[in-house]
C-alpha atoms as a PDB file:
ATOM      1  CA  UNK A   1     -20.217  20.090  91.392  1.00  0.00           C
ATOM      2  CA  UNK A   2     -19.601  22.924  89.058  1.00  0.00           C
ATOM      3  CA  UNK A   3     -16.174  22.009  88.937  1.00  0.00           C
ATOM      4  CA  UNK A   4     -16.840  18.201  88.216  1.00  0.00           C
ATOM      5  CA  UNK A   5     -19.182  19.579  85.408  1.00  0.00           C
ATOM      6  CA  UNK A   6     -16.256  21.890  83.770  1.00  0.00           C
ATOM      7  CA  UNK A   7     -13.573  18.991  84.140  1.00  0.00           C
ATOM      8  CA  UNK A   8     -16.227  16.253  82.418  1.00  0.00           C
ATOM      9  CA  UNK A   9     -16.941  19.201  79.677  1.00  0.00           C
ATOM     10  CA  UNK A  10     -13.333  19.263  79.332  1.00  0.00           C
ATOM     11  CA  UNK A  11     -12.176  15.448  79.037  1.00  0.00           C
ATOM     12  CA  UNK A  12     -14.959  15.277  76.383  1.00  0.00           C
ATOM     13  CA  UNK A  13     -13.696  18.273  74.587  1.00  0.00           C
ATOM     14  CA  UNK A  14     -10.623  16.261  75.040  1.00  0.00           C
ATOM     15  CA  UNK A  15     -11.953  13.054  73.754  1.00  0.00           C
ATOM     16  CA  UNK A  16     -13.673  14.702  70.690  1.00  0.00           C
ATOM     17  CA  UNK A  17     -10.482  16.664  69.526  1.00  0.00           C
ATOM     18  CA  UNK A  18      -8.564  13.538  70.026  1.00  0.00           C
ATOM     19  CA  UNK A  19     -11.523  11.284  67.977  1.00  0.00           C
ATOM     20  CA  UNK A  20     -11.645  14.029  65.172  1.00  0.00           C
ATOM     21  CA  UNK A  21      -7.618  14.126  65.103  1.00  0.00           C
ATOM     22  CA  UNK A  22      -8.179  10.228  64.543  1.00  0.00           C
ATOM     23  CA  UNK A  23     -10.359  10.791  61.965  1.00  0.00           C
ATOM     24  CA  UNK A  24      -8.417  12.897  60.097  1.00  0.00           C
ATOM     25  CA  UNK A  25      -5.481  10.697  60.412  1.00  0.00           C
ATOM     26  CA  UNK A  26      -7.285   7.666  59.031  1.00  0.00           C
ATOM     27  CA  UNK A  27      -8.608   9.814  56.141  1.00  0.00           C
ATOM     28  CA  UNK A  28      -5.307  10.959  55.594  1.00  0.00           C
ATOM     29  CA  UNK A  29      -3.968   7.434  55.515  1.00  0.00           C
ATOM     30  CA  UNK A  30      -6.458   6.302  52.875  1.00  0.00           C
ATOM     31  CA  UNK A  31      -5.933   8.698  51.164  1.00  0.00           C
ATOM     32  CA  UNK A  32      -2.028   7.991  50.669  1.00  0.00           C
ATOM     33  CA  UNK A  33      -3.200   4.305  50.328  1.00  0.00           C
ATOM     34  CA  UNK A  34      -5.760   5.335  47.569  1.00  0.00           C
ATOM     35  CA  UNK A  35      -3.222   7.665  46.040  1.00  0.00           C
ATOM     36  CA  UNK A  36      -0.614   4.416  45.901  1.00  0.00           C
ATOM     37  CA  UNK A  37      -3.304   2.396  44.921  1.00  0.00           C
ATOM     38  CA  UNK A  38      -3.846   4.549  41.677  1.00  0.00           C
ATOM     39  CA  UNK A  39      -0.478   4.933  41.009  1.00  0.00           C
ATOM     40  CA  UNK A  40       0.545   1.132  40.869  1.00  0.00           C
ATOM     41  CA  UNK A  41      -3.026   0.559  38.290  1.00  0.00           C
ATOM     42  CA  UNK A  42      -1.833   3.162  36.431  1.00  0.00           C
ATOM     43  CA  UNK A  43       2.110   1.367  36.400  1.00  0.00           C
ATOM     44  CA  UNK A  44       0.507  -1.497  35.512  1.00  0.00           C
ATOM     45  CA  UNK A  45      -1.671  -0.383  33.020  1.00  0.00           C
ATOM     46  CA  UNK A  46       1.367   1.095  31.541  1.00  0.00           C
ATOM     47  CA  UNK A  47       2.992  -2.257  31.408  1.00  0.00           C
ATOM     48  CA  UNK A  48       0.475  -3.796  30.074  1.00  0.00           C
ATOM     49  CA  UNK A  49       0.488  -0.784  27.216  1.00  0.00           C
ATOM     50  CA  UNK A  50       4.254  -1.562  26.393  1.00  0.00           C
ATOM     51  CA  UNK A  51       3.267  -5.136  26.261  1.00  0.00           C
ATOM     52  CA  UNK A  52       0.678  -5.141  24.026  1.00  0.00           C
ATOM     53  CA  UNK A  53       3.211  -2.546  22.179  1.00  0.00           C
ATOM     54  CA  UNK A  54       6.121  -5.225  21.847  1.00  0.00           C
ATOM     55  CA  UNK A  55       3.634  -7.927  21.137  1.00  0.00           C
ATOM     56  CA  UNK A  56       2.075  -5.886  17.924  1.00  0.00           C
ATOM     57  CA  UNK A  57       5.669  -5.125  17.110  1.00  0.00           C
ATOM     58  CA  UNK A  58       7.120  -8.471  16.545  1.00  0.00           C
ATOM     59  CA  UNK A  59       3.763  -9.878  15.175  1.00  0.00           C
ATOM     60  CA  UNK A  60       4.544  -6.930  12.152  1.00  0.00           C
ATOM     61  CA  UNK A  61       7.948  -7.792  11.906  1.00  0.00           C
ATOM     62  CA  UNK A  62       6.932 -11.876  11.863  1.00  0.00           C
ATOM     63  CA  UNK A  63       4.774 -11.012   8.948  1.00  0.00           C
ATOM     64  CA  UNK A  64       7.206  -8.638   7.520  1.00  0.00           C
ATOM     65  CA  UNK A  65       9.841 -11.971   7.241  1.00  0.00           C
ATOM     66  CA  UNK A  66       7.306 -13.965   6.557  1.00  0.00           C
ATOM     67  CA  UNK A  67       6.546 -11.908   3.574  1.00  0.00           C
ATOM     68  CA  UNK A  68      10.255 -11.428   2.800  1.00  0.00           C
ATOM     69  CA  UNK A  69      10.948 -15.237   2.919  1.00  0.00           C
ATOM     70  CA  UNK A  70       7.820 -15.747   0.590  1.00  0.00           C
ATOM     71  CA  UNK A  71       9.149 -13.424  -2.280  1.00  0.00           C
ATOM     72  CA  UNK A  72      12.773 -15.065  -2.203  1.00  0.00           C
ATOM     73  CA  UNK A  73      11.207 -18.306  -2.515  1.00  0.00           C
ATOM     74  CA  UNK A  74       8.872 -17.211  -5.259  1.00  0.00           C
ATOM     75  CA  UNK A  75      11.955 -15.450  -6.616  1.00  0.00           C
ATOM     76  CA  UNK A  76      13.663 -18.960  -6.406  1.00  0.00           C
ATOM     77  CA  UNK A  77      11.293 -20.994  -8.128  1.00  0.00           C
ATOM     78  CA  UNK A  78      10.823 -18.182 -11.036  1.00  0.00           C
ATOM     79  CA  UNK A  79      14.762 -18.408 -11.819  1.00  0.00           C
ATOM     80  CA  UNK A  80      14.338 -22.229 -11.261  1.00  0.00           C
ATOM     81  CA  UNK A  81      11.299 -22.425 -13.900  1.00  0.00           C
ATOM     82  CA  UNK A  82      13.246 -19.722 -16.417  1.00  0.00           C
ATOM     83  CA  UNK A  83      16.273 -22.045 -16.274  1.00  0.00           C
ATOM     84  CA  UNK A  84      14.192 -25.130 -16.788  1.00  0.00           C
ATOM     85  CA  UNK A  85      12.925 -23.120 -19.967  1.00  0.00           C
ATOM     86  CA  UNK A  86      16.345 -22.457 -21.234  1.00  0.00           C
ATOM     87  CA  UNK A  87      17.586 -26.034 -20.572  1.00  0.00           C
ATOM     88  CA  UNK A  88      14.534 -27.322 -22.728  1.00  0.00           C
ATOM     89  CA  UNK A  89      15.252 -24.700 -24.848  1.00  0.00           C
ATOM     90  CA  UNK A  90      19.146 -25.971 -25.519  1.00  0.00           C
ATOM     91  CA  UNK A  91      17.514 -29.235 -25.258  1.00  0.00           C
ATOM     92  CA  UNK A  92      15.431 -28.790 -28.219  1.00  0.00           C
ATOM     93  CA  UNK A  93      17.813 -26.863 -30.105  1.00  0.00           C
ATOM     94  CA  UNK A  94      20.481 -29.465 -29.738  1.00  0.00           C
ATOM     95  CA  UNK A  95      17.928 -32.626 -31.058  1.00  0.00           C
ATOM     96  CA  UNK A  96      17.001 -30.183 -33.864  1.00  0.00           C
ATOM     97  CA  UNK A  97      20.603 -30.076 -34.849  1.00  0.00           C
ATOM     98  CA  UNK A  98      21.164 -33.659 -34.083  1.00  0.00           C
ATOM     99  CA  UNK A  99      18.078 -34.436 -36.069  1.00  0.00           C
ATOM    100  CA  UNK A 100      19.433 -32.901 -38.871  1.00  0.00           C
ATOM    101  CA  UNK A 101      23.417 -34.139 -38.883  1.00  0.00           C
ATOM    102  CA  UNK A 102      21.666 -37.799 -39.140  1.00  0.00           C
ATOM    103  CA  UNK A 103      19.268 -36.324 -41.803  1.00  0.00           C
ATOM    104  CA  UNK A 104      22.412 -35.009 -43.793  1.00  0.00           C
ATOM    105  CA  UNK A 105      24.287 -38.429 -42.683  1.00  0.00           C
ATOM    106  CA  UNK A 106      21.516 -40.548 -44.109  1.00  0.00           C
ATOM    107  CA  UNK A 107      21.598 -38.122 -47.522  1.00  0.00           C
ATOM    108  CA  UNK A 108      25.404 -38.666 -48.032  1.00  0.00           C
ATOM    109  CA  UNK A 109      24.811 -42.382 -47.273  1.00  0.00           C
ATOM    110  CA  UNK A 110      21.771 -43.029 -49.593  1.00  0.00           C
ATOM    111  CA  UNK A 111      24.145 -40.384 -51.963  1.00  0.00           C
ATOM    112  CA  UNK A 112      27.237 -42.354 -51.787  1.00  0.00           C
ATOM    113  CA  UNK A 113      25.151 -46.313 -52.502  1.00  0.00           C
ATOM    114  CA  UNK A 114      23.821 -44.519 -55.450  1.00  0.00           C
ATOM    115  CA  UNK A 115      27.028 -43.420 -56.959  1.00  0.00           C
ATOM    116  CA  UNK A 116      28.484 -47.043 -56.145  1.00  0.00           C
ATOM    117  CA  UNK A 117      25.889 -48.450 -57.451  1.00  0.00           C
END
């Protein structure tokens, strides 16, 4: 009976090293599985990081040509209105002179009745 007792005390010792040796294994396990776990969030997080990098990125260089194409067009329409000014300007100048060859015409003409006259 003694013996029975000692062999039953020793399967359970058995039993019990082999359930804490489970245990540890399964703690082990999620551990690595937590460990991988935190590892791929923090991958991903990084992704996301980058991608929120590119995204600002081209949004500033967007605006930057969007900027740029807005001062060559305001450029544009400055050296359209200054040439628009200088054509007017020629315009003008050229019916002032104009103006005044048929002033000078109509002086020689009146000019040249009176001396047939």
């Amino acid at each position: 009976e003694r013996i029975a007792e000692e062999e039953r005390r020793a399967e359970e010792a058995r039993l019990e090293a082999e359930r804490i040796a489970e245990e540890k294994r399964l703690e082990t396990e999620r551990k690595r599985l937590e460990a991988k776990r935190k590892a791929e969030e923090e991958r991903l997080a990084e992704e996301a990081r980058i991608a929120e990098e590119r995204r600002i990125e081209e949004e500033r260089i967007a605006e930057e040509k969007r900027l740029e194409e807005e001062r060559v067009a305001e450029e544009k329409r400055l050296a359209e209105e200054k040439e628009q000014e200088k054509i007017a300007s020629q315009t003008a100048a050229l019916e002032a002179r104009l103006a005044e060859a048929e002033k000078q015409a109509e002086e020689a003409r009146l000019l040249a009745e009176k001396e047939a006259a």
